[in-house]
N, C-alpha and C. Protein backbone atom coordinates (compact mmCIF):
# COMPACT_ATOMS: atom_id res chain seq x y z
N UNK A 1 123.94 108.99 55.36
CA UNK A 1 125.23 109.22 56.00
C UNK A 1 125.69 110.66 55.75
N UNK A 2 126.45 111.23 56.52
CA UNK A 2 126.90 112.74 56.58
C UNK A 2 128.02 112.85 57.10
N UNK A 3 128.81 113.90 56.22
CA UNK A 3 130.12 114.55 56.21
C UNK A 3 129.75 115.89 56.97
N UNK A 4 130.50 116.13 58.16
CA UNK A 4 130.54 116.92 58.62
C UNK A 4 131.25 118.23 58.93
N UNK A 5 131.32 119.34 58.84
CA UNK A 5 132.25 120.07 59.01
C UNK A 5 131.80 120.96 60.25
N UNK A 6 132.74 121.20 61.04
CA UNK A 6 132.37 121.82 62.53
C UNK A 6 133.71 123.01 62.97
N UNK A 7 132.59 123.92 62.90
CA UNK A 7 133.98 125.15 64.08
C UNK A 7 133.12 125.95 65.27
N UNK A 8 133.97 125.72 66.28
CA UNK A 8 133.84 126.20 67.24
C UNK A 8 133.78 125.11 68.16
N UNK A 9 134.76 124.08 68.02
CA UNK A 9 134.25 122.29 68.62
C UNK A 9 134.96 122.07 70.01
N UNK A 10 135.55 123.55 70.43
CA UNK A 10 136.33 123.38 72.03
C UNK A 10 135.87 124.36 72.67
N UNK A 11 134.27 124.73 72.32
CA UNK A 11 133.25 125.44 73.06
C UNK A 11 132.47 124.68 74.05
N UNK A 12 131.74 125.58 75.01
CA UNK A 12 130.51 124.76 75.64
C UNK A 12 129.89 124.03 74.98
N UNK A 13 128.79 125.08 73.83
CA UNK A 13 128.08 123.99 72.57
C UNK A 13 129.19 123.28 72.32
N UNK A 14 129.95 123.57 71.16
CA UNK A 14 130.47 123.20 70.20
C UNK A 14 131.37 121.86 70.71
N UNK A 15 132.13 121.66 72.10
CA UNK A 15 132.49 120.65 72.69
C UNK A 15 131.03 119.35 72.70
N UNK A 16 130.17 119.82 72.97
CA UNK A 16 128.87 119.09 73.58
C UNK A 16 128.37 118.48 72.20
N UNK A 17 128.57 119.13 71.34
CA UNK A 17 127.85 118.44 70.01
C UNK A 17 128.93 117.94 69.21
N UNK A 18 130.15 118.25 69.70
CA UNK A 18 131.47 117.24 69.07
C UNK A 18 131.15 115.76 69.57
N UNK A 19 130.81 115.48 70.76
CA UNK A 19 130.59 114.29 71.01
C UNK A 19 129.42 113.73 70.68
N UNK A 20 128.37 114.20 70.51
CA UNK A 20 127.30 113.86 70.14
C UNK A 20 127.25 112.91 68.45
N UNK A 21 128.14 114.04 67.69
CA UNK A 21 128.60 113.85 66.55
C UNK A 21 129.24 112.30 66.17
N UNK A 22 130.44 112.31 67.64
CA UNK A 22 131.42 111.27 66.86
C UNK A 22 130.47 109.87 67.51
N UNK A 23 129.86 110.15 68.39
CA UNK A 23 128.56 108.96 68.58
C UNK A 23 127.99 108.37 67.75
N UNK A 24 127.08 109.61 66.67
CA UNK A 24 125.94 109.24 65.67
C UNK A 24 126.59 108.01 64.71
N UNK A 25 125.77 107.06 64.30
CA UNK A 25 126.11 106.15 63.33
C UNK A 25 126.33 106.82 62.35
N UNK A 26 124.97 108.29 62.31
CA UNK A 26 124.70 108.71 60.86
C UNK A 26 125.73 109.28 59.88
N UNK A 27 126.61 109.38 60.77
CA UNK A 27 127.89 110.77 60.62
C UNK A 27 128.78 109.75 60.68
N UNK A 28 129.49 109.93 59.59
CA UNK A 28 130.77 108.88 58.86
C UNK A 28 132.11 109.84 59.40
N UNK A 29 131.94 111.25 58.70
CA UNK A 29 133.02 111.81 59.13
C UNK A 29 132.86 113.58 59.82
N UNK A 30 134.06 113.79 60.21
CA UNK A 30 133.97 114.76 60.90
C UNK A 30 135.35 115.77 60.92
N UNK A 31 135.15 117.24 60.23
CA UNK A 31 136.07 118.12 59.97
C UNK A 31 136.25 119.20 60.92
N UNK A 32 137.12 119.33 61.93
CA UNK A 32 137.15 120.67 63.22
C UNK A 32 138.09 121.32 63.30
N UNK A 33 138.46 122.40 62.29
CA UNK A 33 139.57 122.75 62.48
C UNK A 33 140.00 123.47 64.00
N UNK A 34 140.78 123.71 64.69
CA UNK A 34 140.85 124.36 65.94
C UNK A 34 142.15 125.12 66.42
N UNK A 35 142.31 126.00 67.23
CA UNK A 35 143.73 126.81 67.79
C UNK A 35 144.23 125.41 68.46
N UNK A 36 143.47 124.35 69.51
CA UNK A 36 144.17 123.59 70.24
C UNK A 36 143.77 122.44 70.16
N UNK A 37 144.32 121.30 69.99
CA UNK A 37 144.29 120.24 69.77
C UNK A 37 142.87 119.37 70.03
N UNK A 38 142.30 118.40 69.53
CA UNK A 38 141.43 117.80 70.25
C UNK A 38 141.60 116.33 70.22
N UNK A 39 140.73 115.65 71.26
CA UNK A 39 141.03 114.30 71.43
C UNK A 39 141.50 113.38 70.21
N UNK A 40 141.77 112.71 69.74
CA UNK A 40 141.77 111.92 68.60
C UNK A 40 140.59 110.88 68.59
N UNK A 41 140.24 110.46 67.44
CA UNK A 41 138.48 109.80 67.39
C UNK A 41 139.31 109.62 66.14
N UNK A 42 138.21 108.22 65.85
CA UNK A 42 138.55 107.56 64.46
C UNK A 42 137.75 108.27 63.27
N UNK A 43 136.46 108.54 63.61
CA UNK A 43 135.86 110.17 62.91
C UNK A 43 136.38 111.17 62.25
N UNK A 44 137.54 111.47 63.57
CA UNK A 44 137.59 113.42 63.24
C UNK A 44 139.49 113.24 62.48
N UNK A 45 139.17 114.29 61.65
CA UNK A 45 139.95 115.13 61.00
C UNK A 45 140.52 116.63 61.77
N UNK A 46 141.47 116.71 62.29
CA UNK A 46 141.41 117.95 63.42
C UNK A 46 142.51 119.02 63.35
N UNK A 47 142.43 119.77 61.97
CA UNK A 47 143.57 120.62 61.28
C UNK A 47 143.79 122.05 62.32
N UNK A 48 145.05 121.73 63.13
CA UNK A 48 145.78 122.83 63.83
C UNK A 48 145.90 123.97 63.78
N UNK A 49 145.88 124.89 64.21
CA UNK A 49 146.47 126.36 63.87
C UNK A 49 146.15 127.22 64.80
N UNK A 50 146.73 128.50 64.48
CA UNK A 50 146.57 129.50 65.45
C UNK A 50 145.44 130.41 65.05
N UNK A 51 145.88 130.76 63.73
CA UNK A 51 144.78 131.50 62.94
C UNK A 51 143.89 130.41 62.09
N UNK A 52 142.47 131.24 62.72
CA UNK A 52 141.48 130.44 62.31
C UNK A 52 141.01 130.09 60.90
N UNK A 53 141.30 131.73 60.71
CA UNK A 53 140.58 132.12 59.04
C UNK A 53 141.52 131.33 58.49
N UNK A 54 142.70 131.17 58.70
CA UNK A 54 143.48 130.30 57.83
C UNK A 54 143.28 129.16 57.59
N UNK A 55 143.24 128.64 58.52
CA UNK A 55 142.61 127.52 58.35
C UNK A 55 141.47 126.86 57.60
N UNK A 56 140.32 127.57 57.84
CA UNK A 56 139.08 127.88 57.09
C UNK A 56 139.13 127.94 55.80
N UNK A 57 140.34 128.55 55.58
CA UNK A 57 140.67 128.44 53.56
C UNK A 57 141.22 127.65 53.07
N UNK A 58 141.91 126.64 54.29
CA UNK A 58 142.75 125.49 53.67
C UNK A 58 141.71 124.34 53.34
N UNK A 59 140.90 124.20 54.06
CA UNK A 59 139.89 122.78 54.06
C UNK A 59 139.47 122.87 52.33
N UNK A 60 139.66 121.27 52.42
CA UNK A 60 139.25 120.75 51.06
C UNK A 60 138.36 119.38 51.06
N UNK A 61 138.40 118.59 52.55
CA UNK A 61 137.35 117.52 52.35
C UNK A 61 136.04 118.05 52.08
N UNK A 62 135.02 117.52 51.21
CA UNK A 62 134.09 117.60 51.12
C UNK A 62 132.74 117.30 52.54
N UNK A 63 132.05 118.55 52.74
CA UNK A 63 131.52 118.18 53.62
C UNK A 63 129.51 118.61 53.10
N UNK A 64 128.58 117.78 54.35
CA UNK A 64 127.58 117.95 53.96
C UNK A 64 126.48 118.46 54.47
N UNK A 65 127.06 118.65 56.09
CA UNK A 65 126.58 119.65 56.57
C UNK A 65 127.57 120.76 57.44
N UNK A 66 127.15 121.72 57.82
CA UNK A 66 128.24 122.65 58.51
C UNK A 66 127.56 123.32 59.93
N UNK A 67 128.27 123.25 60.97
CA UNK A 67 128.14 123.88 62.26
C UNK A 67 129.09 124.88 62.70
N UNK A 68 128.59 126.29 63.23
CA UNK A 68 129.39 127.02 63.19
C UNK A 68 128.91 127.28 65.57
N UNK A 69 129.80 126.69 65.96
CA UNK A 69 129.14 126.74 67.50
C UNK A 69 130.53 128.18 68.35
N UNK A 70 130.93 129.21 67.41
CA UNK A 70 132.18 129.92 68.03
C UNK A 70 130.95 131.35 68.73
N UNK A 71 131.63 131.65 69.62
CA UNK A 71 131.22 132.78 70.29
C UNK A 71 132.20 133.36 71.56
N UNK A 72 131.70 134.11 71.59
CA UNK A 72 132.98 134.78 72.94
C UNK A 72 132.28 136.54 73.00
N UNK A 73 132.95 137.03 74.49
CA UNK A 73 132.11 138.11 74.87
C UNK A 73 132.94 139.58 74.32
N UNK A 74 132.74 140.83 74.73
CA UNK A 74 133.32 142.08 74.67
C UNK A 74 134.32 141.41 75.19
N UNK A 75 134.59 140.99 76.84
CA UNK A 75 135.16 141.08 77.73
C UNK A 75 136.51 140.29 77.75
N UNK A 76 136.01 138.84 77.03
CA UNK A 76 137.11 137.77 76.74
C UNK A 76 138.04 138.23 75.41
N UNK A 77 136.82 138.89 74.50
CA UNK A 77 138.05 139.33 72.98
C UNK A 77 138.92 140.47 73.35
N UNK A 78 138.71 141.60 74.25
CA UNK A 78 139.47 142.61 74.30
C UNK A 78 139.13 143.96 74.05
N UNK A 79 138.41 143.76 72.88
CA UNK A 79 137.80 144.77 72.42
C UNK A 79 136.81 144.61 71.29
N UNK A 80 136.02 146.21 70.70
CA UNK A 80 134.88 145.67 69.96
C UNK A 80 135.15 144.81 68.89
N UNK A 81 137.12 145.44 68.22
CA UNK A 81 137.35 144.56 67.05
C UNK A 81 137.02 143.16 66.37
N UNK A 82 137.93 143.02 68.48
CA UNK A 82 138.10 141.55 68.12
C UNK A 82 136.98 140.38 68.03
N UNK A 83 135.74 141.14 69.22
CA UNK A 83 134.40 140.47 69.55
C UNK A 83 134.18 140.41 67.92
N UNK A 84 133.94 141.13 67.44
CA UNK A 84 133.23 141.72 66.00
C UNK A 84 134.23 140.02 64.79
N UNK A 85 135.26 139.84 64.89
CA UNK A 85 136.24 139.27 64.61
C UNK A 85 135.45 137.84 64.31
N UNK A 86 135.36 137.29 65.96
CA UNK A 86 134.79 136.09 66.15
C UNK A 86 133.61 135.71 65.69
N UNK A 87 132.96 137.08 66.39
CA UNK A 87 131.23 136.27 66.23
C UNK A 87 130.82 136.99 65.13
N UNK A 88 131.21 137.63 64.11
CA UNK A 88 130.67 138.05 62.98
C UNK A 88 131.82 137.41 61.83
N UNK A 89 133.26 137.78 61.61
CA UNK A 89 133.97 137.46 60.46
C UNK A 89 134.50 135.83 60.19
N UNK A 90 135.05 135.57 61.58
CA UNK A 90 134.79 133.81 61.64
C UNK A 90 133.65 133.07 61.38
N UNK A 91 132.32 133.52 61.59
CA UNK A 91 131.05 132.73 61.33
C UNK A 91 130.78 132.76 60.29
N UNK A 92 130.78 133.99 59.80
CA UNK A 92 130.47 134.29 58.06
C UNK A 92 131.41 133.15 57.19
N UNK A 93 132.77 133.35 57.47
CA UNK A 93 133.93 132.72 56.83
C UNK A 93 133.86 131.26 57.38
N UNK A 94 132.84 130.91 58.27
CA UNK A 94 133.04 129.00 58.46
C UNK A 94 131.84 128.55 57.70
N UNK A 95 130.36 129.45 57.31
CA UNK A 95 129.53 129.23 56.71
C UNK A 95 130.20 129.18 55.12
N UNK A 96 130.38 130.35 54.79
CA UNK A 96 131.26 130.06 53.85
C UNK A 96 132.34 128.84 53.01
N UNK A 97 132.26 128.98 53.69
CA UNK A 97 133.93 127.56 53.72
C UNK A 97 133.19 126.25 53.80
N UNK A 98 131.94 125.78 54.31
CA UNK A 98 131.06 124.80 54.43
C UNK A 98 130.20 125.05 53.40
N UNK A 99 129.95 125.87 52.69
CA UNK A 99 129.30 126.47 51.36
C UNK A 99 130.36 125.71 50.17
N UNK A 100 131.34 126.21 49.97
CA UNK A 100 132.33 125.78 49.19
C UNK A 100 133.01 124.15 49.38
N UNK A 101 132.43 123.93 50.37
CA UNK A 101 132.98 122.00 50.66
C UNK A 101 131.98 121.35 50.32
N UNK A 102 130.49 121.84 49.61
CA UNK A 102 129.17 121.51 49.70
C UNK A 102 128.40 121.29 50.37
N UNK A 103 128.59 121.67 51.23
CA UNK A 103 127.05 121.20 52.47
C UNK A 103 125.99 121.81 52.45
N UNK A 104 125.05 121.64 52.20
CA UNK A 104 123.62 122.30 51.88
C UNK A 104 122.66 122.72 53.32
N UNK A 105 123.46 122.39 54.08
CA UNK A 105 123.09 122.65 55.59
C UNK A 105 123.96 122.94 56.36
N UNK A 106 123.24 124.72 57.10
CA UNK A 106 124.32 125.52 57.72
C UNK A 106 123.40 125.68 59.17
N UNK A 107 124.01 125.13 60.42
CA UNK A 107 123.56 125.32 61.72
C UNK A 107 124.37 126.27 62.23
N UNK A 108 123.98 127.38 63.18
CA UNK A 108 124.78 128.09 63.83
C UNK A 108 124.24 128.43 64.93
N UNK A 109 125.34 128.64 66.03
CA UNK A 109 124.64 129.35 67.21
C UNK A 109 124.90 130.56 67.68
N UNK A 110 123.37 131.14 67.83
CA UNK A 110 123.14 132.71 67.68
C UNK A 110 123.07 133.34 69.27
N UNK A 111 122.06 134.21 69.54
CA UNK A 111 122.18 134.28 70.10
C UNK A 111 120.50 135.05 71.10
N UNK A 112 119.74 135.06 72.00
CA UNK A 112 118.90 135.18 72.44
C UNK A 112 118.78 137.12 72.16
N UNK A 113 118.20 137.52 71.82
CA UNK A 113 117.72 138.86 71.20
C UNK A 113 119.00 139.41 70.37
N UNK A 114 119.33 138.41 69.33
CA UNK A 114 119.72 138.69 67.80
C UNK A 114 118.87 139.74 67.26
N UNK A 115 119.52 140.95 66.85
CA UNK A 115 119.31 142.25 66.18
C UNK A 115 119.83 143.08 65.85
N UNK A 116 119.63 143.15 64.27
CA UNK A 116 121.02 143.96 63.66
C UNK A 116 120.38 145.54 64.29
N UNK A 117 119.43 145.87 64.49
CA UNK A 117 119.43 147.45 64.89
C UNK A 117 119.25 147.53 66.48
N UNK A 118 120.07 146.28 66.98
CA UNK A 118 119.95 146.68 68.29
C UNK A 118 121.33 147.70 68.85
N UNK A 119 121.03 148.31 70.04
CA UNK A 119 122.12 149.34 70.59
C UNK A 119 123.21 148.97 71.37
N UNK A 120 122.79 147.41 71.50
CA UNK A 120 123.82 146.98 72.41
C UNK A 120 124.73 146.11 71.17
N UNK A 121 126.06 145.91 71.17
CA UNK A 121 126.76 145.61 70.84
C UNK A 121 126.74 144.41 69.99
N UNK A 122 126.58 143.40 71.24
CA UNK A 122 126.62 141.98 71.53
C UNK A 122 125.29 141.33 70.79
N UNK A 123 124.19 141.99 70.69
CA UNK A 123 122.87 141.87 70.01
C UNK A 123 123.20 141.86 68.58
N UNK A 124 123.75 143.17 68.48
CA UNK A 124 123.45 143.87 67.28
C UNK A 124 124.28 143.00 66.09
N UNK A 125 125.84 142.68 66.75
CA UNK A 125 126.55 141.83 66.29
C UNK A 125 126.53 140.42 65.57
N UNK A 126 125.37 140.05 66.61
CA UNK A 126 124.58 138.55 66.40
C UNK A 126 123.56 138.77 65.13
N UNK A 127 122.87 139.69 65.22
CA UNK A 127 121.78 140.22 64.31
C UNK A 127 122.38 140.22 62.98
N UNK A 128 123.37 141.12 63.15
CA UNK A 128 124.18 141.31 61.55
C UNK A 128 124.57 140.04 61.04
N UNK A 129 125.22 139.14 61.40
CA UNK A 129 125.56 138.18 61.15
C UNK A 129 124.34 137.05 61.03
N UNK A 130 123.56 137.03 61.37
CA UNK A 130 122.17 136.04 61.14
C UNK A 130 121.86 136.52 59.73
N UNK A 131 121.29 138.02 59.75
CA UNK A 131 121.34 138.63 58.05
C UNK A 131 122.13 138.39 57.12
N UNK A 132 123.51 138.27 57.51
CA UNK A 132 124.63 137.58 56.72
C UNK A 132 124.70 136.32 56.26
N UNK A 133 123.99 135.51 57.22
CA UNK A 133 123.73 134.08 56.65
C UNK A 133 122.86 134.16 55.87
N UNK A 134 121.71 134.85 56.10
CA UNK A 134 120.42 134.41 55.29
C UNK A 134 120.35 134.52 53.87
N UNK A 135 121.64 135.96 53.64
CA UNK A 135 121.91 136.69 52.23
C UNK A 135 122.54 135.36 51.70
N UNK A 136 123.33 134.73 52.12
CA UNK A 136 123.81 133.28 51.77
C UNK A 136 123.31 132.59 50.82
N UNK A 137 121.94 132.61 51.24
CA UNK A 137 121.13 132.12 50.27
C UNK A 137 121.25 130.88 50.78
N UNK A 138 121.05 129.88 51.89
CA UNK A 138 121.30 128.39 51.87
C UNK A 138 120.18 127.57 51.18
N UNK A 139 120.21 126.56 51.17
CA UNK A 139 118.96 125.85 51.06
C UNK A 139 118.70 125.32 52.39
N UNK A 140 119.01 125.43 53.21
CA UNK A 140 118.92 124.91 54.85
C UNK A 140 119.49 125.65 55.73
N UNK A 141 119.07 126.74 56.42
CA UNK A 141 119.44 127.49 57.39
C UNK A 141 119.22 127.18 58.72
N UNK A 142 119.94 126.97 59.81
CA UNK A 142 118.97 126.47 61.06
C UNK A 142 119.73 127.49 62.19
N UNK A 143 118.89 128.43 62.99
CA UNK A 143 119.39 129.54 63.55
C UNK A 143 119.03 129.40 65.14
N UNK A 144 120.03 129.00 65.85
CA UNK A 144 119.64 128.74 66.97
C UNK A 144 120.11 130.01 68.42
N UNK A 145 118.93 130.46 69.13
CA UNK A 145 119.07 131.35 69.88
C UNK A 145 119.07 130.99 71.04
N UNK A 146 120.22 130.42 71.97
CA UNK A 146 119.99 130.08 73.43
C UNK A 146 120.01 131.49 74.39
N UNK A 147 119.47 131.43 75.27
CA UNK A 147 119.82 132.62 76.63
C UNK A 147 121.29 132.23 77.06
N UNK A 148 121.35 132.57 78.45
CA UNK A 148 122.55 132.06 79.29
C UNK A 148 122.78 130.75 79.35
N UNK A 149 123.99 130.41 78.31
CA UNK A 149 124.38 128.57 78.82
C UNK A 149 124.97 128.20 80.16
N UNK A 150 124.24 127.12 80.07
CA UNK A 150 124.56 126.32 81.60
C UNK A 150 125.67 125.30 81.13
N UNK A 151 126.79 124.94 81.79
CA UNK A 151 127.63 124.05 81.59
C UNK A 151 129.19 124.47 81.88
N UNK A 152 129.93 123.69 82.03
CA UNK A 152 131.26 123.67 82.68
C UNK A 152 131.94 124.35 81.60
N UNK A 153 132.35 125.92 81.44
CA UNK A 153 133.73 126.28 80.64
C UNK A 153 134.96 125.68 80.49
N UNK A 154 136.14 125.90 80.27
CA UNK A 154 137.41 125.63 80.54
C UNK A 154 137.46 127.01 80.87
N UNK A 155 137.39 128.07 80.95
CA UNK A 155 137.51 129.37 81.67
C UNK A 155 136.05 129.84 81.92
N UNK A 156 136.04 129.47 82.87
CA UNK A 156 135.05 130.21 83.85
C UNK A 156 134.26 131.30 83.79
N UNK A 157 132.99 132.07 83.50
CA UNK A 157 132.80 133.01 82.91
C UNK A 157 132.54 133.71 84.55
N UNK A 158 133.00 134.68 85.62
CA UNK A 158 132.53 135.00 86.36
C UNK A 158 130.82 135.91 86.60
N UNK A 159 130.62 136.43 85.21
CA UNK A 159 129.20 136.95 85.81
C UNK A 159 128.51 135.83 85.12
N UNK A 160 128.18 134.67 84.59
CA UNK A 160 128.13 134.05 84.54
C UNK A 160 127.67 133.08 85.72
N UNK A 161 128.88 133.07 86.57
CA UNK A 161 128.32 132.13 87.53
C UNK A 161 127.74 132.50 88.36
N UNK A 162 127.80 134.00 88.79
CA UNK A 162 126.89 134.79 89.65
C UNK A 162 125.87 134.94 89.18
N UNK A 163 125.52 135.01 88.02
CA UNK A 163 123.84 135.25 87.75
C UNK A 163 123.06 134.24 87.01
N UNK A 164 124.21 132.93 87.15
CA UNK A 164 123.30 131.54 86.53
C UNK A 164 122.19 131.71 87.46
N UNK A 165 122.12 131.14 88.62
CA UNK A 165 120.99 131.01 89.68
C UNK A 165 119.90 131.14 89.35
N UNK A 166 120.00 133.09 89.08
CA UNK A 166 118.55 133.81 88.32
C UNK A 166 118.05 133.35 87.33
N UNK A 167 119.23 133.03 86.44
CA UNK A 167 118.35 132.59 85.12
C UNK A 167 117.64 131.50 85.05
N UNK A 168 118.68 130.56 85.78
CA UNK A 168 117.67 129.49 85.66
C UNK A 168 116.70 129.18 86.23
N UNK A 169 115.83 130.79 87.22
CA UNK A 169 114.78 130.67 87.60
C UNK A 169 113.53 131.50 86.44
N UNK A 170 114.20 132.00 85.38
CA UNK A 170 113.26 133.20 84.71
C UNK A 170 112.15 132.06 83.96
N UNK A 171 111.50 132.71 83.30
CA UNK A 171 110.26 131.60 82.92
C UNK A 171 111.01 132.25 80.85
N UNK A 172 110.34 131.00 80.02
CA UNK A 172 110.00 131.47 78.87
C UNK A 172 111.61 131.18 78.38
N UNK A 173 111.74 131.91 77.38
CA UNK A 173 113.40 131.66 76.33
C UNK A 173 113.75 132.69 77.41
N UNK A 174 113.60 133.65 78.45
CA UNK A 174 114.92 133.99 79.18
C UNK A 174 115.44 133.25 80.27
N UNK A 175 114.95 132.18 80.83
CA UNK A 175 115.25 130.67 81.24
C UNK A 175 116.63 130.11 80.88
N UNK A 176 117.81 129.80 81.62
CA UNK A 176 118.69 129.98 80.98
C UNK A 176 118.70 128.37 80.47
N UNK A 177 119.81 128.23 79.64
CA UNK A 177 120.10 126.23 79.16
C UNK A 177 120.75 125.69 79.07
N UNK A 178 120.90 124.68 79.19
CA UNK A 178 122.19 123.83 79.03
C UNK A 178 122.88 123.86 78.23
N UNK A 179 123.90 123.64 77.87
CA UNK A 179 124.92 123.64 76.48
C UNK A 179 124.64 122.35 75.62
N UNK A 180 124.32 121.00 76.91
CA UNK A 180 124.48 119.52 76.32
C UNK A 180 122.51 119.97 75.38
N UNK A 181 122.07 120.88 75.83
CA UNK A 181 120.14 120.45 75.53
C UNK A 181 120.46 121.41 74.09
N UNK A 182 121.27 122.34 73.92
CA UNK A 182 121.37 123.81 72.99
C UNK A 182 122.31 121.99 71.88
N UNK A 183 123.22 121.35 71.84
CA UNK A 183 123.60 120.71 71.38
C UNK A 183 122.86 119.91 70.50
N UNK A 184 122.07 118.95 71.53
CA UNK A 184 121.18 117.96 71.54
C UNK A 184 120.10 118.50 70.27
N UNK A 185 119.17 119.70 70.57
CA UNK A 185 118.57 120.07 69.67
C UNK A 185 119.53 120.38 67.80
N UNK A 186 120.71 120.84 68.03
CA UNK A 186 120.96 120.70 66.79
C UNK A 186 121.05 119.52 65.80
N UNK A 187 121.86 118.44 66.78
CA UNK A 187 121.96 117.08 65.90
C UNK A 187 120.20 116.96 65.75
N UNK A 188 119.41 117.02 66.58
CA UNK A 188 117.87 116.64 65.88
C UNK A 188 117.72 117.38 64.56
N UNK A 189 118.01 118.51 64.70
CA UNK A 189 117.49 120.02 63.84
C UNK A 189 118.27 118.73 62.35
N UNK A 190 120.04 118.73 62.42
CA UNK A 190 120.65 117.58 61.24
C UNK A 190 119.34 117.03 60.82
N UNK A 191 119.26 116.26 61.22
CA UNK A 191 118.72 114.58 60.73
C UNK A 191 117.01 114.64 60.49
N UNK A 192 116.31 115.82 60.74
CA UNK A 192 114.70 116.12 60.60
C UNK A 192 114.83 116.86 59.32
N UNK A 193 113.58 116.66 58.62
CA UNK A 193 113.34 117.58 57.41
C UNK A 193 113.08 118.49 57.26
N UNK A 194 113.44 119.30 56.46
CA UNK A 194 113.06 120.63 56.55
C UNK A 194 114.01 121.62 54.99
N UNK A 195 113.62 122.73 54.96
CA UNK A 195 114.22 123.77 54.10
C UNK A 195 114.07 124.87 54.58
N UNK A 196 114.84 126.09 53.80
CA UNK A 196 114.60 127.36 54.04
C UNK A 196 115.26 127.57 55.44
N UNK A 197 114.98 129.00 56.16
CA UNK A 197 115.39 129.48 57.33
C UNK A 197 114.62 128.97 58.41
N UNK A 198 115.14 128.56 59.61
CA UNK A 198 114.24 128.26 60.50
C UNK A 198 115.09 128.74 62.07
N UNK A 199 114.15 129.55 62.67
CA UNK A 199 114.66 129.99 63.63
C UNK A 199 114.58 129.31 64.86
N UNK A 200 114.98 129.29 66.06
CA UNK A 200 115.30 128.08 67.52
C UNK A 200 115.01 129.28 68.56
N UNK A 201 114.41 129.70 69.10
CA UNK A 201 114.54 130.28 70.03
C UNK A 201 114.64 130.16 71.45
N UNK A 202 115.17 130.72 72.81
CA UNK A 202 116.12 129.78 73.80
C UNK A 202 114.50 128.42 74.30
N UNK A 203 113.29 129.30 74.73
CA UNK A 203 112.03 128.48 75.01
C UNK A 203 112.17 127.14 73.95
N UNK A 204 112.41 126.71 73.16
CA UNK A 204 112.66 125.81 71.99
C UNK A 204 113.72 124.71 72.69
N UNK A 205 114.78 124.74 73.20
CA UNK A 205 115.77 124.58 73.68
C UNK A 205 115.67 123.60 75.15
N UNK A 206 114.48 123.41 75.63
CA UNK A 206 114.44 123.12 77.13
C UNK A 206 113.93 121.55 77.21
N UNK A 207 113.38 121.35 75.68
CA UNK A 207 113.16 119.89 75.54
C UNK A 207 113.72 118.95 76.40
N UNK A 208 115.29 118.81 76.34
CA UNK A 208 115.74 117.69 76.70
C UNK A 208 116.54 117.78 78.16
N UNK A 209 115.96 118.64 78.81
CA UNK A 209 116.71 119.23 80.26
C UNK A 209 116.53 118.33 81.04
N UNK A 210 115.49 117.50 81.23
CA UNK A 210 114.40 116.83 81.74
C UNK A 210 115.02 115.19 81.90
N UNK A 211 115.09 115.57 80.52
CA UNK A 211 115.70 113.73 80.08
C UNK A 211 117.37 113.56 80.01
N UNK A 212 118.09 114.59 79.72
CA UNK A 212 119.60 113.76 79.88
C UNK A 212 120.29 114.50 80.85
């Protein structure tokens, strides 16, 4: 049985594997803190706020594994700060915070050419922060790299929907994926054995396109 702790749970992923979650038998409970409310489930625990990090420091249930599914673009944060904010100081600080509740297993979602010495921003960002986990030291790292997700936003990503088409004609991990299949593979990644770092890359990801 598993205690769960989850941020980023009113995302594409992070919506998609909230439900997945409050499904599993295996998973007793479930911790999401969030800016906006979420459904109520006899599962989840669902601590309010505006500010995230705050939140993040308040949690005290004990949890046993941790999912960190937050991301967002240049375009949606405003600027490099704020991008930098989300997908680097929130992820660090929810691994963290799932470190300190005990969970010996840290899933996160990365991102398809993660690299801290890359020139582009959005890469490089992802990169740093994968290195940041790893310094962590977990005993269970699970690093998942999708391409372009496929699946219904609550805000709409416009280049996004103009250049899904393509992707989901490219061959290999630049193939774009579903959010429910990028999900699906994590609860497996939970419940299979394993240690150490293990990387997902988007080709990894296409398993279950087929079947659900």
């Amino acid at each position: 049985m598993a205690r769960v702790f989850i941020v980023g749970a009113t995302g594409l992923v992070g919506s998609e594997l909230l439900r997945l979650l409050q499904a599993n038998p295996q998973v007793t409970a479930i911790v999401a803190p969030t800016r906006k409310p979420l459904p109520a489930h006899e599962k989840l625990a669902n601590p309010v706020g505006d500010d995230l990090f705050a939140l993040l420091t308040e949690q005290e249930q004990p949890a046993d594994i941790v999912f960190c599914c937050l991301g967002t673009t240049r375009r949606e944060a405003g600027s490099d700060a704020n991008f930098h904010y989300v997908d680097y100081t929130l992820v660090i600080e929810s691994a963290l915070t799932g470190r300190r509740l005990g969970a010996q297993h840290c899933l996160v979602v990365s991102a398809l050419g993660a690299n801290p010495r890359s020139t582009f921003l959005y890469n490089r960002t992802k990169g740093n922060m994968e290195q940041a986990l790893r310094e962590q030291n977990w005993p269970r790292l699970t690093l998942v790299r999708p391409s372009m997700l496929l699946g219904e936003r609550s805000s709409p990503r416009l280049l996004e929907r103009i250049t899904a088409p393509l992707f989901s004609l490219l061959p290999g991990k630049w193939r774009a994926v579903a959010a429910k299949d990028v999900a699906q593979t994590l609860l497996d990644q939970t419940f299979s054995p394993g240690s150490g770092v293990k990387v997902l890359e988007s080709d990894r990801l296409h398993c279950y396109h087929s079947t659900r």
